[in-house]
N, C-alpha and C. Protein backbone atom coordinates (compact mmCIF):
# COMPACT_ATOMS: atom_id res chain seq x y z
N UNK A 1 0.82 -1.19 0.00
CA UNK A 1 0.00 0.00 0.00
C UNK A 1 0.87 1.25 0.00
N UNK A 2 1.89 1.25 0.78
CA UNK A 2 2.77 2.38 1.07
C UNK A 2 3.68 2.77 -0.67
N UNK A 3 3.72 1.94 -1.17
CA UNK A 3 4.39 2.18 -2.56
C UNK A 3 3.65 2.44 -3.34
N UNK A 4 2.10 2.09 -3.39
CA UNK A 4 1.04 2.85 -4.15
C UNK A 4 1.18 4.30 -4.13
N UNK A 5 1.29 4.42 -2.38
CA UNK A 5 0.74 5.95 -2.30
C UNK A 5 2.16 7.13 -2.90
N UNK A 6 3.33 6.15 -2.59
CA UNK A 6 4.30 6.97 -3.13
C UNK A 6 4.40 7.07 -4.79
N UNK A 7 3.71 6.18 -5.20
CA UNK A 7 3.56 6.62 -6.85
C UNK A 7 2.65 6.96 -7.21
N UNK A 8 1.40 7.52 -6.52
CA UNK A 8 0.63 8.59 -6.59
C UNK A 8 0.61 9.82 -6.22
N UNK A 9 1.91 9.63 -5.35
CA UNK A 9 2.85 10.82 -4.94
C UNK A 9 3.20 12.09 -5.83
N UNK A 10 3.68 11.05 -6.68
CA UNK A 10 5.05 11.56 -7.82
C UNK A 10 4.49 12.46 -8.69
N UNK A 11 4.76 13.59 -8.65
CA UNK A 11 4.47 14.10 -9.71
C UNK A 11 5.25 14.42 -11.43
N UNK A 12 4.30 14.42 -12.49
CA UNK A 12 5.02 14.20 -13.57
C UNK A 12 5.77 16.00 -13.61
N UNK A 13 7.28 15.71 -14.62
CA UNK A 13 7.66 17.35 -14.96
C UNK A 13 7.10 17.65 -15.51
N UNK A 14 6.89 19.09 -15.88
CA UNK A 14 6.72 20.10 -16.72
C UNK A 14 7.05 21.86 -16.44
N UNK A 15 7.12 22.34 -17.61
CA UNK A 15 7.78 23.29 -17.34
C UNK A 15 7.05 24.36 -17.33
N UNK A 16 5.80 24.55 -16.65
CA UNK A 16 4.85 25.80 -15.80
C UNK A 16 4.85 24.75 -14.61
N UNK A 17 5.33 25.98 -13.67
CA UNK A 17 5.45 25.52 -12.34
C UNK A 17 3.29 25.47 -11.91
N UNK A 18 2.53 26.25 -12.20
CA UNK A 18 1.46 26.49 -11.88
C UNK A 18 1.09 24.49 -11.69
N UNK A 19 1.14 23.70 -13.33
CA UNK A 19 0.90 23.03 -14.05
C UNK A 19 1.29 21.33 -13.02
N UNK A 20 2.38 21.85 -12.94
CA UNK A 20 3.27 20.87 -11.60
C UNK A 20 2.92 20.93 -10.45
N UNK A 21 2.50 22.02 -10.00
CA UNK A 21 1.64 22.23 -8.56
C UNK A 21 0.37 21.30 -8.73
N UNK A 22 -0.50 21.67 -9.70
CA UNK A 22 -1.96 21.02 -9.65
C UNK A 22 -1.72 19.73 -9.48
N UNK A 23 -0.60 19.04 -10.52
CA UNK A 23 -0.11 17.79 -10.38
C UNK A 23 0.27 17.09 -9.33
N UNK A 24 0.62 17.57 -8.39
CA UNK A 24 1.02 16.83 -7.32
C UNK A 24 0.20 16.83 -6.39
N UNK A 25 -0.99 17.96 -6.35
CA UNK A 25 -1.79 18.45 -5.34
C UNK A 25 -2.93 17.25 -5.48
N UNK A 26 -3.08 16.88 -7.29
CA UNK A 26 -4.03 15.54 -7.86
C UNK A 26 -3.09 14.33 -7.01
N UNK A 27 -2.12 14.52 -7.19
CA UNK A 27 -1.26 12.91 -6.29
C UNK A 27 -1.47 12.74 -5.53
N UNK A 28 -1.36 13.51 -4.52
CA UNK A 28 -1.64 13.83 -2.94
C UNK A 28 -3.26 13.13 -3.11
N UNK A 29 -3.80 14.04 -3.09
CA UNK A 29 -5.27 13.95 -2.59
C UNK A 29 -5.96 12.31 -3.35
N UNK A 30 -5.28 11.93 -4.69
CA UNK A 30 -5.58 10.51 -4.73
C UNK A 30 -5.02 9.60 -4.05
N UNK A 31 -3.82 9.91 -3.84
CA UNK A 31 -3.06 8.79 -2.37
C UNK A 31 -4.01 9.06 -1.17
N UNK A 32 -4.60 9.67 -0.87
CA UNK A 32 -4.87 9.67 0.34
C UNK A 32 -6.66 9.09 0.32
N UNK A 33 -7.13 9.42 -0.65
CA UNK A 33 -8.15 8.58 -0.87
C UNK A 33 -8.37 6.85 -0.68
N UNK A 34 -6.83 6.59 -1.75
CA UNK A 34 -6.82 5.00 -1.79
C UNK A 34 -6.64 4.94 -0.31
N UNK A 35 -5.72 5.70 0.46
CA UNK A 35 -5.54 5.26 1.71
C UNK A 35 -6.56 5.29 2.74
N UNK A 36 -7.37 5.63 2.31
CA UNK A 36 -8.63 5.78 3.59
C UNK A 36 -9.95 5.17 3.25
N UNK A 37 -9.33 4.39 1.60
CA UNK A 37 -10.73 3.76 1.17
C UNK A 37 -11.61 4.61 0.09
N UNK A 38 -11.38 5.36 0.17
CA UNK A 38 -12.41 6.20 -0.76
C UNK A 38 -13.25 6.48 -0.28
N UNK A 39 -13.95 6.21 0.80
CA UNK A 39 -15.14 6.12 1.43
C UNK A 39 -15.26 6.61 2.93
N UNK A 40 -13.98 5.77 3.50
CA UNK A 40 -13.71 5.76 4.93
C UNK A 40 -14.48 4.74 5.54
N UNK A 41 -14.27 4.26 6.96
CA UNK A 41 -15.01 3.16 7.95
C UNK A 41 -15.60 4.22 9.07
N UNK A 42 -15.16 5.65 9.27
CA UNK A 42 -15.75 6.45 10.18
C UNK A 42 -16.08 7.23 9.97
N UNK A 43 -17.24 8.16 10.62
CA UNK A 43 -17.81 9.55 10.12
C UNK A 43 -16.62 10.36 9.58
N UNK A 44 -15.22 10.44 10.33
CA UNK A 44 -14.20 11.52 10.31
C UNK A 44 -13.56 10.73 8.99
N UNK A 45 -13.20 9.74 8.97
CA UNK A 45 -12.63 9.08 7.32
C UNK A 45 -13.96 9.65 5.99
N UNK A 46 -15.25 9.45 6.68
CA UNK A 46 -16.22 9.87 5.21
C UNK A 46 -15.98 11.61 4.98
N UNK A 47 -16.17 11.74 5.80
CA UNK A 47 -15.99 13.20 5.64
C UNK A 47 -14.57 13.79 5.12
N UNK A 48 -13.67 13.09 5.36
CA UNK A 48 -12.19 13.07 4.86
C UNK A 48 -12.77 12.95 3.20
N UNK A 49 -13.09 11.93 3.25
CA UNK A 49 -12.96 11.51 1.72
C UNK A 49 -13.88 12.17 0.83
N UNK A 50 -15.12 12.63 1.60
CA UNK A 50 -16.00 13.68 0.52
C UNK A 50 -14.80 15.01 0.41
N UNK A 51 -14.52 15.83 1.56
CA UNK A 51 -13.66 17.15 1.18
C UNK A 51 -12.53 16.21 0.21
N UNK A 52 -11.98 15.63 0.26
CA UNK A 52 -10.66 15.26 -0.73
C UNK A 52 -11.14 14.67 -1.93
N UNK A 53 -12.38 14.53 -2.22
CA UNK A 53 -13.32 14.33 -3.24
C UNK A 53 -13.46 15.55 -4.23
N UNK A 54 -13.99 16.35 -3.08
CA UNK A 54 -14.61 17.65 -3.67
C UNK A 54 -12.88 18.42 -4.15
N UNK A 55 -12.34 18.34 -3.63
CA UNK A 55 -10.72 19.10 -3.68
C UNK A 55 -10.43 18.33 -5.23
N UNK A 56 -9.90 16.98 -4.99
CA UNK A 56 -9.80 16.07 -6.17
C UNK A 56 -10.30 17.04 -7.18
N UNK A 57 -11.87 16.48 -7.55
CA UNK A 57 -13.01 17.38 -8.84
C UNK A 57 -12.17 19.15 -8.94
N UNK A 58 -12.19 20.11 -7.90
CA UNK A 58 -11.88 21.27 -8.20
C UNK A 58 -10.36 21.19 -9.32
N UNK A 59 -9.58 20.30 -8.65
CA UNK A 59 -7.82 20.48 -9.09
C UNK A 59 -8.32 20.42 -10.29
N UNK A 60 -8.76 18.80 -10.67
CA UNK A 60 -8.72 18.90 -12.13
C UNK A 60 -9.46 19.14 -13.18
N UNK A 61 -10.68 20.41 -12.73
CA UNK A 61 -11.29 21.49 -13.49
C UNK A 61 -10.37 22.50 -13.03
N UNK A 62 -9.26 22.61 -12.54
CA UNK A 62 -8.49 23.94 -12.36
C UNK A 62 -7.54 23.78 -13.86
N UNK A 63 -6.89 22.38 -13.94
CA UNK A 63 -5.62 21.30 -14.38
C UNK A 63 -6.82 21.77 -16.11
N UNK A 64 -7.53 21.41 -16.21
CA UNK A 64 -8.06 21.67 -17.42
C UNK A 64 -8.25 22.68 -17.99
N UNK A 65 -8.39 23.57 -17.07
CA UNK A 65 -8.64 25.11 -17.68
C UNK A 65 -7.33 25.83 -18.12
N UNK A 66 -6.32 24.85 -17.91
CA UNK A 66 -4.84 25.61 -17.77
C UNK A 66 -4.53 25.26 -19.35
């Protein structure tokens, strides 16, 4: 599991830093999804995973508009 999350970590290069930010900010917040289930087992994990849901959806209508 721990090597999943580090290669959802990773972000790919490119050369607009803006572009690389969104990218890793999408890594992050999908590692941490797989890690809590997507769903969560507790009110505080569901609620984790709707805001990192809703975050997720924003990045990459941000990542698209770029």
């Amino acid at each position: 599991m721990q090597e999943l999350i580090q290669n959802y970590s990773l972000a790919r290069p490119h050369s607009d830093q803006g572009h690389t930010r969104l990218l890793e900010e999408i890594a992050y917040l999908e590692a941490r999804l797989v890690a809590i289930g997507h769903t969560g087992d507790c009110a505080y994990e569901k609620s984790l995973a709707r805001s990192y849901s809703e975050l997720l959806r924003a990045r990459r209508r941000q990542l698209a508009a770029l």
